[in-house]
Protein backbone atom coordinates (compact mmCIF):
# COMPACT_ATOMS: atom_id res chain seq x y z
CA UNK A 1 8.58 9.87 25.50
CA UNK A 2 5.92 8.68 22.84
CA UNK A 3 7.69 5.60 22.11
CA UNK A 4 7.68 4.71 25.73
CA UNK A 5 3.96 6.00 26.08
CA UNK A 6 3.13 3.46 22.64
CA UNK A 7 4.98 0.61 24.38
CA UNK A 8 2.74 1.02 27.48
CA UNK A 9 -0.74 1.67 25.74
CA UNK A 10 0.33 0.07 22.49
CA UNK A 11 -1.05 -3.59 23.43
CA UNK A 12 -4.97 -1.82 24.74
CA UNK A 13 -5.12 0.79 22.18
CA UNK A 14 -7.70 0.09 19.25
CA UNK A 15 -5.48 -0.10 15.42
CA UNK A 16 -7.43 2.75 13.38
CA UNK A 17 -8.21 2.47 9.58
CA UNK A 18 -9.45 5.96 8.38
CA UNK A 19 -10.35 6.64 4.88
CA UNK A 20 -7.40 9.11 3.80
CA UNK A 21 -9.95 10.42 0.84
CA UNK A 22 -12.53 11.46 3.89
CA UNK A 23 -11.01 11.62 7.47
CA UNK A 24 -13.67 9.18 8.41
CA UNK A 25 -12.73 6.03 10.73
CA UNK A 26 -13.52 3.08 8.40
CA UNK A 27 -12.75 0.41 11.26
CA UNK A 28 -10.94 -0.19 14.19
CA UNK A 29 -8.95 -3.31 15.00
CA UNK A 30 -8.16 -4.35 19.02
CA UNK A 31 -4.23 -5.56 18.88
CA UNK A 32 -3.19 -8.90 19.78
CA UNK A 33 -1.35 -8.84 23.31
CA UNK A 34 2.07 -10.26 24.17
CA UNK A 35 0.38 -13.59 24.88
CA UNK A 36 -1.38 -14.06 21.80
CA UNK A 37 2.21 -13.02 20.25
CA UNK A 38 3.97 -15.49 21.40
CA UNK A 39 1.85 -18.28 20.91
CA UNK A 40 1.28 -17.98 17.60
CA UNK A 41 5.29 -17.44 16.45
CA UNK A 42 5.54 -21.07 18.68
CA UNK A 43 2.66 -22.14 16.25
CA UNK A 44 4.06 -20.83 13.09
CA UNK A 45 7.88 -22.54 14.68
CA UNK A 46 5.65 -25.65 14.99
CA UNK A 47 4.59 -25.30 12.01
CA UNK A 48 7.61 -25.07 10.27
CA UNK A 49 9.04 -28.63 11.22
CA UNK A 50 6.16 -29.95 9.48
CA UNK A 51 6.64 -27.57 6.15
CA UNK A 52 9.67 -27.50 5.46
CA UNK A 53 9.55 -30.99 4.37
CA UNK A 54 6.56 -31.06 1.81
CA UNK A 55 7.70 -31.63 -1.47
CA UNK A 56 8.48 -28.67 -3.67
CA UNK A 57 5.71 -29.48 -5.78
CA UNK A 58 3.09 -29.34 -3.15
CA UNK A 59 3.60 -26.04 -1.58
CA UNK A 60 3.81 -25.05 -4.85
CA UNK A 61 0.31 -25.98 -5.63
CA UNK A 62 -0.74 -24.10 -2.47
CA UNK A 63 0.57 -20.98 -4.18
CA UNK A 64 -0.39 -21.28 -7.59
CA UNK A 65 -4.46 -21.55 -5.56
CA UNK A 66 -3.64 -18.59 -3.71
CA UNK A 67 -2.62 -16.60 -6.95
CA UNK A 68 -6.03 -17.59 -7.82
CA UNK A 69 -7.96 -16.19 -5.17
CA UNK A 70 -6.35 -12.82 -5.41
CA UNK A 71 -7.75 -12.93 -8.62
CA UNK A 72 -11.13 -14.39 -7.97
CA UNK A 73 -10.79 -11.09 -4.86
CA UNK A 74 -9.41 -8.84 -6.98
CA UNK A 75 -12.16 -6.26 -7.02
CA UNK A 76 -12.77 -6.28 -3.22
CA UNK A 77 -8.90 -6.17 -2.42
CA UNK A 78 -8.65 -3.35 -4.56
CA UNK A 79 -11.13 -1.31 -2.78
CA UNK A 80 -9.57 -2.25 0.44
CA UNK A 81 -6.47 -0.47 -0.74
CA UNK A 82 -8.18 2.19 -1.70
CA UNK A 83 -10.60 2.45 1.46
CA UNK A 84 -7.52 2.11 3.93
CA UNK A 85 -4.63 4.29 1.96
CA UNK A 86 -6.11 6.06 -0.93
CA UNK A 87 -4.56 4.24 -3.79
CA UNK A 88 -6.36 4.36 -6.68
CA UNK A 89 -9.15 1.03 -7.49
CA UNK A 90 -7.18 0.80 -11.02
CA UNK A 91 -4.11 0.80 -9.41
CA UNK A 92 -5.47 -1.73 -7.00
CA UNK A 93 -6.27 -4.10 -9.35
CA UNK A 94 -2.90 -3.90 -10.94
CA UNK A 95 -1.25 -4.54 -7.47
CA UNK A 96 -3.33 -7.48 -6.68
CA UNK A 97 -2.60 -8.88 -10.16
CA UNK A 98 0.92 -8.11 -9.55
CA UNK A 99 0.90 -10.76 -6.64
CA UNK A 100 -0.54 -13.49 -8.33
CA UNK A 101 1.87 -13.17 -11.10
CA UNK A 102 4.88 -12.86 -8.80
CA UNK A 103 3.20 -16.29 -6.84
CA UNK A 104 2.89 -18.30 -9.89
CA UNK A 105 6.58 -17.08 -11.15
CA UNK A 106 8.25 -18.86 -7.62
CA UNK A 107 6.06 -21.80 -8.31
CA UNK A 108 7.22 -22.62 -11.58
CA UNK A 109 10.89 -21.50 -11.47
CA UNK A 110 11.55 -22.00 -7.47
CA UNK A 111 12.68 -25.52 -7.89
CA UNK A 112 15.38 -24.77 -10.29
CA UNK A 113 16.79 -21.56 -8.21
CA UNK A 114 16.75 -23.88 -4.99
CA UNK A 115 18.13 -26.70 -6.60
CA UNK A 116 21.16 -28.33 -5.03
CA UNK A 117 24.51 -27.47 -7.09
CA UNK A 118 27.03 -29.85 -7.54
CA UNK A 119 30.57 -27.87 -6.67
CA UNK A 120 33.96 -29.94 -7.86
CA UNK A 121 36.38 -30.44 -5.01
CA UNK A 122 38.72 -32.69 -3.76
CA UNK A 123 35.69 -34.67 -2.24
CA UNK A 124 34.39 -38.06 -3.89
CA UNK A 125 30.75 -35.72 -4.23
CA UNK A 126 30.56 -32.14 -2.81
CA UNK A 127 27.36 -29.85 -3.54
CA UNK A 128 25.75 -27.19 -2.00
CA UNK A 129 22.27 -27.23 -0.85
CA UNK A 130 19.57 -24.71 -0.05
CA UNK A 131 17.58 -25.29 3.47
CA UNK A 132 14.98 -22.93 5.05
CA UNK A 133 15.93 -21.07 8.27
CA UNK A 134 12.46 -21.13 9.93
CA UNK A 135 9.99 -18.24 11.10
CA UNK A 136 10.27 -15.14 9.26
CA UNK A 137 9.22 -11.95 10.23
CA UNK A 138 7.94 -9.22 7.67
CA UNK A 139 7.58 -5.89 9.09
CA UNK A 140 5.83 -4.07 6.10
CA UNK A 141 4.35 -0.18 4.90
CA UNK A 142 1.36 0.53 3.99
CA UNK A 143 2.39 2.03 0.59
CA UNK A 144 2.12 -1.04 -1.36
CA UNK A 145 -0.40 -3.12 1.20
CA UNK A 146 -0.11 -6.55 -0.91
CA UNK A 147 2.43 -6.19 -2.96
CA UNK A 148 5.18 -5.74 -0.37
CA UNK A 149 4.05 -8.87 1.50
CA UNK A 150 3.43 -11.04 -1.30
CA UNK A 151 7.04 -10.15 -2.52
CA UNK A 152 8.47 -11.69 0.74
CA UNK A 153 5.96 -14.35 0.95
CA UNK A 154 6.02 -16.08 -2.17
CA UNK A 155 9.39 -16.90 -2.27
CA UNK A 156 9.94 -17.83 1.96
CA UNK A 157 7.03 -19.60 2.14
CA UNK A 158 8.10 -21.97 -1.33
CA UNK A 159 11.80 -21.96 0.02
CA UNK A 160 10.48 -23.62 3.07
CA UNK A 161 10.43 -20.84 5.29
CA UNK A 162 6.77 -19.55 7.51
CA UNK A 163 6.11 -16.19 7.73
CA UNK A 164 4.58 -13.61 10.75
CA UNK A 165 3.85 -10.27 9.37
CA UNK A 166 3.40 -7.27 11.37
CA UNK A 167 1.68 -4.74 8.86
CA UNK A 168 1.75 -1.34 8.98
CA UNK A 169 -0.98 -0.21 11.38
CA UNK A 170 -3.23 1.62 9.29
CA UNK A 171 -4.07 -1.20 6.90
CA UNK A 172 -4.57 -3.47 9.29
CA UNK A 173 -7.53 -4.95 7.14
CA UNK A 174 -5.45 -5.82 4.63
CA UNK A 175 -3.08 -7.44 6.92
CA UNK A 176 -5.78 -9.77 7.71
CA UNK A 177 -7.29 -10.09 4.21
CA UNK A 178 -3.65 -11.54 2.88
CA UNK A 179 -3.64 -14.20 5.83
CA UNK A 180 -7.03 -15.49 4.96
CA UNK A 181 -6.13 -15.80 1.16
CA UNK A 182 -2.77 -18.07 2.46
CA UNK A 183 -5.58 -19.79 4.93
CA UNK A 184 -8.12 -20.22 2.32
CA UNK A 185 -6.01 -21.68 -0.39
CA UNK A 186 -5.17 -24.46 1.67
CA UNK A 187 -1.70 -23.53 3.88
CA UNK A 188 -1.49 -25.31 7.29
CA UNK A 189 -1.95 -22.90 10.20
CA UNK A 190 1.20 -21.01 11.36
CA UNK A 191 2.63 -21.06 7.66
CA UNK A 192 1.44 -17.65 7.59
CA UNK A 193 0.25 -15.63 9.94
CA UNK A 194 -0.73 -11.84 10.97
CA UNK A 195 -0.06 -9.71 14.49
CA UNK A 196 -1.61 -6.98 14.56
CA UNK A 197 0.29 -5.02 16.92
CA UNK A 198 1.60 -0.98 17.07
CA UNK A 199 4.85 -0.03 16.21
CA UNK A 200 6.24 -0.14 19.85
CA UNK A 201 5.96 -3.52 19.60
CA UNK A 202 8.31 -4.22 17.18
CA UNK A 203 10.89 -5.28 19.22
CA UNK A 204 9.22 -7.96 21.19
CA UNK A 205 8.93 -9.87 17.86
CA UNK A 206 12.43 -9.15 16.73
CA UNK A 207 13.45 -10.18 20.26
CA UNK A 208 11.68 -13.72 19.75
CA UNK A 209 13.93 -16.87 20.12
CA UNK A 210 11.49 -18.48 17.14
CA UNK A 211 12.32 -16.06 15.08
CA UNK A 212 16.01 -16.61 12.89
CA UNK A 213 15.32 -14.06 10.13
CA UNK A 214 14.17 -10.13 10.02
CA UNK A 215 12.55 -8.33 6.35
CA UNK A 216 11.58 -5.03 6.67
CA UNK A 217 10.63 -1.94 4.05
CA UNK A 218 10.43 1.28 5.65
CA UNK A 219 12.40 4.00 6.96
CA UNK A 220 16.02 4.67 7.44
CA UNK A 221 15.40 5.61 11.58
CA UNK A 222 13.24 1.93 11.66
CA UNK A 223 15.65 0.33 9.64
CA UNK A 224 18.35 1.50 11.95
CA UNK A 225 16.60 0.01 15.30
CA UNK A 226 15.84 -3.62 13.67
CA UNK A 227 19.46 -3.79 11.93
CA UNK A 228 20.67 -3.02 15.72
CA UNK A 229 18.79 -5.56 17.57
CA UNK A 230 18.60 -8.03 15.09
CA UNK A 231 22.57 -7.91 14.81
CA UNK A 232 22.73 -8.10 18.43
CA UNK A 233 20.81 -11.03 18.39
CA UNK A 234 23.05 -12.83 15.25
CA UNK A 235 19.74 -12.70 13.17
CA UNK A 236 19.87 -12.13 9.16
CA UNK A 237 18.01 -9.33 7.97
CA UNK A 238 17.09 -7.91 4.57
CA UNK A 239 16.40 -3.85 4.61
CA UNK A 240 14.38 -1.63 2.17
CA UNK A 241 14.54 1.83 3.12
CA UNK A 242 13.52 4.04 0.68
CA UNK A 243 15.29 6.01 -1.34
CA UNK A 244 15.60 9.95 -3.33
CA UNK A 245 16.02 8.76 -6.44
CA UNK A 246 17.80 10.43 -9.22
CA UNK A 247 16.54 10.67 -12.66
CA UNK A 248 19.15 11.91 -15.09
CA UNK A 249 18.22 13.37 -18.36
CA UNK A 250 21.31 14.10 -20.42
CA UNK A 251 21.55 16.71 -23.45
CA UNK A 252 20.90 13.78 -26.07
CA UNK A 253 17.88 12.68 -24.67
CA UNK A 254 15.07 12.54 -26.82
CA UNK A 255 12.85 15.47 -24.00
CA UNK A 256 9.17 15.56 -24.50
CA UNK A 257 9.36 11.47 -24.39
CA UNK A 258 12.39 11.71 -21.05
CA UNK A 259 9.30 14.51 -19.65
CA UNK A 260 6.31 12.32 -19.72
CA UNK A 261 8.22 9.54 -18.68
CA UNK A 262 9.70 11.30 -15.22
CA UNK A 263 6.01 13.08 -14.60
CA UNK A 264 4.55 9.12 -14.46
CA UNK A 265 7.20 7.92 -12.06
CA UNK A 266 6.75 11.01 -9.87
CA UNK A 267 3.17 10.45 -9.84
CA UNK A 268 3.09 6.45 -9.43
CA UNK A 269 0.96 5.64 -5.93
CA UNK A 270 0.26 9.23 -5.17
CA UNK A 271 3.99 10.16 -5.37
CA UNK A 272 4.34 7.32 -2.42
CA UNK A 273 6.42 5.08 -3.28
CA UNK A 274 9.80 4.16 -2.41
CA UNK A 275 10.88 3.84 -5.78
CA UNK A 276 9.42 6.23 -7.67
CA UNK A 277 11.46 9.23 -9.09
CA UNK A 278 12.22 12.02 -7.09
CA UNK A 279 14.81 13.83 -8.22
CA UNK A 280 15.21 15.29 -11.82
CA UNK A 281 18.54 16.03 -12.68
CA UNK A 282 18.76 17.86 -16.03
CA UNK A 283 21.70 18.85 -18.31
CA UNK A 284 21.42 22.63 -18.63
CA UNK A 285 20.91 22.48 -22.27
CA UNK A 286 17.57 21.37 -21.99
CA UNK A 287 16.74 22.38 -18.40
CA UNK A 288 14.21 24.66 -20.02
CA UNK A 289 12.48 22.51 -22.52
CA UNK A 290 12.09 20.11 -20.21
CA UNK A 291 10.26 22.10 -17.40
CA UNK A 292 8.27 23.14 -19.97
CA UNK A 293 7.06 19.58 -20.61
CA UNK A 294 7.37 18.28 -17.08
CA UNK A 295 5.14 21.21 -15.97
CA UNK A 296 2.66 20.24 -18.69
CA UNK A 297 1.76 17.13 -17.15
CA UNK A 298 1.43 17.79 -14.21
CA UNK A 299 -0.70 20.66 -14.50
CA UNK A 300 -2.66 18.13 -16.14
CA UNK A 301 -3.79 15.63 -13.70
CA UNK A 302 -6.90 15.07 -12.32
CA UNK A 303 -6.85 14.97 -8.95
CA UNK A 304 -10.16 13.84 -6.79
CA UNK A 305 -11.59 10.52 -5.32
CA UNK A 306 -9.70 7.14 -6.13
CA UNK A 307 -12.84 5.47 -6.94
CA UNK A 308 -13.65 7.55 -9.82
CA UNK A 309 -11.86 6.01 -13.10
CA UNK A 310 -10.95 9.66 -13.66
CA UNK A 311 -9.20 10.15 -11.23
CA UNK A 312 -5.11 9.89 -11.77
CA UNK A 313 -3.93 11.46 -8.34
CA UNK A 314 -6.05 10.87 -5.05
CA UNK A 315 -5.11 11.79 -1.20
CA UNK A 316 -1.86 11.04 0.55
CA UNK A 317 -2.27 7.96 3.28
CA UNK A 318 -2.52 10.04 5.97
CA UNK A 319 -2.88 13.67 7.06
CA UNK A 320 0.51 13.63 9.23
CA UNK A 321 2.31 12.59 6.12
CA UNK A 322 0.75 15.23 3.90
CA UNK A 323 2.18 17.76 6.48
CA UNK A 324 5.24 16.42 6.87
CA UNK A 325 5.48 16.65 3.20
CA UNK A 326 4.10 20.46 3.23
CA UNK A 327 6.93 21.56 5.97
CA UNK A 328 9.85 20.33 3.37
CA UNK A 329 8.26 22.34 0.30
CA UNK A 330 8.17 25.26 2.62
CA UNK A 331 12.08 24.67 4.12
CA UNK A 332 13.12 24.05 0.40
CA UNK A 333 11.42 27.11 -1.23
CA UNK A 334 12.65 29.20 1.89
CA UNK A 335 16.15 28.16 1.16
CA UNK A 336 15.88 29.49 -2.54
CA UNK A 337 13.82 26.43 -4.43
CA UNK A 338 11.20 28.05 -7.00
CA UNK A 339 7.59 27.08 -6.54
CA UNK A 340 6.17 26.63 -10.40
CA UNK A 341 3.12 24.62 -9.57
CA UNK A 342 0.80 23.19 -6.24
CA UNK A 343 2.26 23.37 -2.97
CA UNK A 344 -0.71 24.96 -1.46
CA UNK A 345 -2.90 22.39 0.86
CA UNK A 346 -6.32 22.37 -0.34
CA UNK A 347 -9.53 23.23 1.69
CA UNK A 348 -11.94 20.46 2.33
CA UNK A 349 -11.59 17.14 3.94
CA UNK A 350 -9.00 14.03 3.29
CA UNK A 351 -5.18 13.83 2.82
CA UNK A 352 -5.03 15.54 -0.51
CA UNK A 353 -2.00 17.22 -1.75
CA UNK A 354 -1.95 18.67 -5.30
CA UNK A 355 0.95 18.03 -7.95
CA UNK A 356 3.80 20.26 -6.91
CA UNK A 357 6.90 21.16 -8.85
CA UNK A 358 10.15 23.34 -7.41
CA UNK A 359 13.01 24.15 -9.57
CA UNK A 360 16.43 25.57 -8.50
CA UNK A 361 16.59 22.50 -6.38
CA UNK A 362 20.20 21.86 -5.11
CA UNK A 363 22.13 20.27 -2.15
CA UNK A 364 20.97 21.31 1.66
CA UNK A 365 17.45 21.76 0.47
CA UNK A 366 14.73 19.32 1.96
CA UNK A 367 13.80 18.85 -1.49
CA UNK A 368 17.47 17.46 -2.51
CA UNK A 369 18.40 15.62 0.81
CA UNK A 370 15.48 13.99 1.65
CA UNK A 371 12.60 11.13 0.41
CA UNK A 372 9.71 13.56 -0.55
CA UNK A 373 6.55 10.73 -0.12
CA UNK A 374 4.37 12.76 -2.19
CA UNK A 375 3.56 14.17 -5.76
CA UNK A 376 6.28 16.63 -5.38
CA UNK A 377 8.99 16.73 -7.57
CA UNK A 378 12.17 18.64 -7.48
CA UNK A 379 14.14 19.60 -10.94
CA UNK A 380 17.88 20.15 -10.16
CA UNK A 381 19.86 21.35 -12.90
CA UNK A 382 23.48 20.30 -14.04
CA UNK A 383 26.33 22.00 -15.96
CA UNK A 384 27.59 18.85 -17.78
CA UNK A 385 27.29 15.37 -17.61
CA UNK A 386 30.44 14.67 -14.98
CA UNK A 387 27.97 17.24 -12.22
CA UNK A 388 25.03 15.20 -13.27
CA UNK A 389 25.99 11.94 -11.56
CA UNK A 390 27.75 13.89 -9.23
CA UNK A 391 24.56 14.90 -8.01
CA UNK A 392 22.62 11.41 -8.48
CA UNK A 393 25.17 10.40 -6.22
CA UNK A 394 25.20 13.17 -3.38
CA UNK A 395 22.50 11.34 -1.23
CA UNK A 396 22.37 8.97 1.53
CA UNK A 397 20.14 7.10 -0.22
CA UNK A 398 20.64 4.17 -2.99
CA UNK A 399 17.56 2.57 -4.03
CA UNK A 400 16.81 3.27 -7.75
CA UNK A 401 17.50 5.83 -10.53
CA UNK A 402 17.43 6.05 -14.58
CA UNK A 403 19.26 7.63 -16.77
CA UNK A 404 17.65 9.53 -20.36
CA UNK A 405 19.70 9.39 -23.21
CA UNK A 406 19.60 8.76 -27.20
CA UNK A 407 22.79 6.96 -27.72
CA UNK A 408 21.89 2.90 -26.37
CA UNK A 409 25.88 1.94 -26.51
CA UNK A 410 27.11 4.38 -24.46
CA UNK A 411 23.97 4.04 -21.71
CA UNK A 412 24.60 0.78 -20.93
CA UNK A 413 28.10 1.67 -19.90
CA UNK A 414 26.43 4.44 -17.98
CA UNK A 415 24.13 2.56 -16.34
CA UNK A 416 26.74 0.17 -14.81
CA UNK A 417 29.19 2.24 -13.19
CA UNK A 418 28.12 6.21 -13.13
CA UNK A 419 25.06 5.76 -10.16
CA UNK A 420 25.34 4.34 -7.01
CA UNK A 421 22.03 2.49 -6.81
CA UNK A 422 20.53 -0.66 -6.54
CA UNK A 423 18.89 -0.80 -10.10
CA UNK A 424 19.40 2.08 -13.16
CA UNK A 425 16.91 1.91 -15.55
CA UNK A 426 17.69 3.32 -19.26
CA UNK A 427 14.47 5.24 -21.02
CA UNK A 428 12.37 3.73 -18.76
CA UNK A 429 11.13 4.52 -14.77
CA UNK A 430 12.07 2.24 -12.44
CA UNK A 431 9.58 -1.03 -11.07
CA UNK A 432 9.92 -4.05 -9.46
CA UNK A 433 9.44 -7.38 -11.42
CA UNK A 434 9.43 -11.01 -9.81
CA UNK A 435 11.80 -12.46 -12.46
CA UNK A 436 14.81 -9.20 -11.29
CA UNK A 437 16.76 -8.69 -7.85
CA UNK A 438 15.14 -5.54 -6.36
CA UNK A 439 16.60 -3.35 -3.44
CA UNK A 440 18.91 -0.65 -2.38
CA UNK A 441 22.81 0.35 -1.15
CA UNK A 442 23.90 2.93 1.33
CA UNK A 443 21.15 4.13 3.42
CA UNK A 444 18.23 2.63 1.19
CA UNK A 445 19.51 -0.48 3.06
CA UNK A 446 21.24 -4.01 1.87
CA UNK A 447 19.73 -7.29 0.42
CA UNK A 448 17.73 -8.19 -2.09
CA UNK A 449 14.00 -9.00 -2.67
CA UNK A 450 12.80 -10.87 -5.85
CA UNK A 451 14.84 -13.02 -8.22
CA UNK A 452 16.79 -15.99 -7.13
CA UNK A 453 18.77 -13.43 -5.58
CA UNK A 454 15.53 -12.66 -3.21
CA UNK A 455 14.92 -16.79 -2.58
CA UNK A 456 17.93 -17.27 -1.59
CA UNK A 457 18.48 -14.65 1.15
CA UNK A 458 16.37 -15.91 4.22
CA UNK A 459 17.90 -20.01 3.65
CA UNK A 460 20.74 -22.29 4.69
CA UNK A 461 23.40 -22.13 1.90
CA UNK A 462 24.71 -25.39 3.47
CA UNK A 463 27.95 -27.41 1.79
CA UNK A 464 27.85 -31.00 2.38
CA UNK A 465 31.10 -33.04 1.43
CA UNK A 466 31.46 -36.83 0.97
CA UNK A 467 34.87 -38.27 1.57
């Protein structure tokens, strides 16, 4: 009934930004209608036959002025972020310079990774070449506002490719602050371009002849609905949907250093992130010692208003989502998880939700089954090392993980074969970088951003033969 009800209203009901740190209504955006829709994928289509045969070297230039007025923006994006979902300014800043890096990293090395590849054969010449598709449509979250789209834009819009994004709804001003920055540094209109429409929408946009190619980061149920129609419709996609992700300490590790590590991956973006750790999987050795430290650290952070430099944790995007997040504390300690820190909401206004740890965690527990998109994180203990990755692995999800241990040979060989996962990180937490292939198996979807993997995924890998 509410989806029907949102594709009814959707198109006349104002796009709300509230301020997550004080429940008050920062702005509200009206939605474009079906009309405007539609003529702007034609534009960006139109657009498109022009692009996609600039040189290399000049849409390159575009991007390498666009990395630069993130920076020159920097501050003001930053508190945009913070204004629309709570991150922290700090963090912000990191995210914006995070995009310019990963735009000037496709403009240097996009020309080799979409270079044509000579391929011997019983042809005189044979050699495959990489061609754009056309209009691509990013359907983004709000957890990483720029980061997510610049991930999918650098790359498309070098490779050839135009982009429509449809952001998530509540950061609809930053939606509209990463078109100008592709308008202002010089990219011909339709190359990129924003709808701001609700989520009942979606569909139309999938549904539009224009568009050949679907990217979307989200959940598994929206992941589901765009794999479905876009299939139906013989249109690629490339899905990130989130993930539980396991974090495996093993006897050997080296503790204190495994527990600081794990607290700062729980805790990256508020706990709200895709990738971050949410499952601790401990060998029962040193279950103990490292509660002790884990527990430490969290009871340590400062929690308060992202604009303060203080501040390490601030509110949760929105209040449904801190709820959401309080009802699976509640079903896991009700099924026999411990409670050894938080998980009590706080008085007083804004989204916040303080650092929570349960122990005892195991399998039929929200805590163990599901993606926990908060600073809650749930210590699972293991007998030996084989019931350790036997409980990485008993999730639907495959998106990241890491594994803590002192001997380096024997982690590499680990790391390869023991977690079903899209990326294992050794002594380390788990992040996206521009130059690695980034994304998920099982439910946490299929594809991959970043990389020449990443470029490669929304164009034509086209063999031509000469007799």
């Amino acid at each position: 009934g509410e989806f029907i009800r949102e594709m009814i209203m959707g198109a006349s009901r104002p796009l709300q930004s509230v301020n997550p740190a004080t429940g008050e209504t920062i702005a509200e955006y009206q939605p474009h209608d079906e009309a405007y829709a539609n003529a702007a994928i034609e534009r960006a289509h139109a657009c498109f036959l022009r692009w996609r045969g600039q040189p290399f070297a000049e849409r390159a230039q575009l991007m390498r002025r666009a990395a630069q007025l993130l920076r020159e923006r920097k501050a003001a994006l930053g508190r945009l972020m913070t204004d629309e979902m709570g991150k922290l300014l700090k963090d912000g800043a990191a995210e914006i310079e995070k995009c310019a890096l990963c735009c000037e990293h496709f403009a240097d090395h996009g020309a080799v990774m979409l270079a044509d590849e000579q391929i011997p054969s019983d042809a005189r010449k044979s050699f495959v070449t990489y061609q754009p598709l056309g209009v691509v449509l990013a359907i983004m979250p709000w957890n990483f506002p720029f980061w997510q789209v610049f991930r999918f834009a650098a790359p498309n819009l070098l490779a050839g490719n135009v982009g429509v994004l449809k952001h998530a709804s509540n950061v609809s001003g930053c939606a509209l602050a990463i078109e100008a920055v592709f308008k202002d540094a010089g990219f011909p209109q339709g190359c990129f371009t924003t709808l701001l429409v609700p989520g009942g929408q979606m569909e139309r946009l999938v549904a539009h002849p224009r568009v050949r190619a679907v990217t979307l980061t989200g959940s598994i149920e929206a992941g589901r609905k765009v794999a479905a129609q876009a299939g139906a419709l013989v249109k690629k996609t490339v899905l990130e949907l989130g993930g539980s992700d396991a974090y495996v300490v093993l006897a050997d590790a080296d503790i204190e250093k495994a527990a600081a590590i794990c607290a700062e991956s729980r805790l990256i973006n508020g706990g709200q992130s895709c990738v971050a750790a949410k499952r601790f999987i401990v060998a029962a050795k040193v279950k103990k010692e490292f509660e002790r430290h884990f527990i430490a650290h969290f009871s340590a952070i400062k929690s308060g208003d992202p604009k303060h430099p203080d501040t390490q944790l601030g509110p949760l995007a929105r209040l449904d989502l801190r709820d959401a997040l309080q009802a699976q504390v509640e079903q896991s300690i009700a099924k026999g998880a411990q409670l050894r820190l938080g998980g009590v909401l706080p008085g007083g206004k804004g989204a916040f939700y303080p650092p929570t740890v349960l122990t005892g965690v195991k399998p039929g527990m929200a805590a163990f089954d599901q993606e926990l998109f908060g600073p809650v994180a749930a210590i699972i203990g293991a007998k030996d090392e084989d019931e350790a990755f036997q409980l990485a692995n008993a999730t639907e999800f495959g998106l990241g993980s890491a594994i803590f241990t002192s001997d380096a040979a024997r982690a590499e060989a680990l790391a390869k074969t023991r977690i079903d996962a899209g990326q294992t990180f050794v002594n380390a937490y788990v992040r996206s970088d521009p130059r690695l292939p980034f994304g998920g198996v099982k439910e946490s979807g299929y594809g991959r951003e970043l990389g020449q993997w990443g470029m490669r995924e929304f164009v034509n890998i086209k063999t031509v033969y000469l007799a």
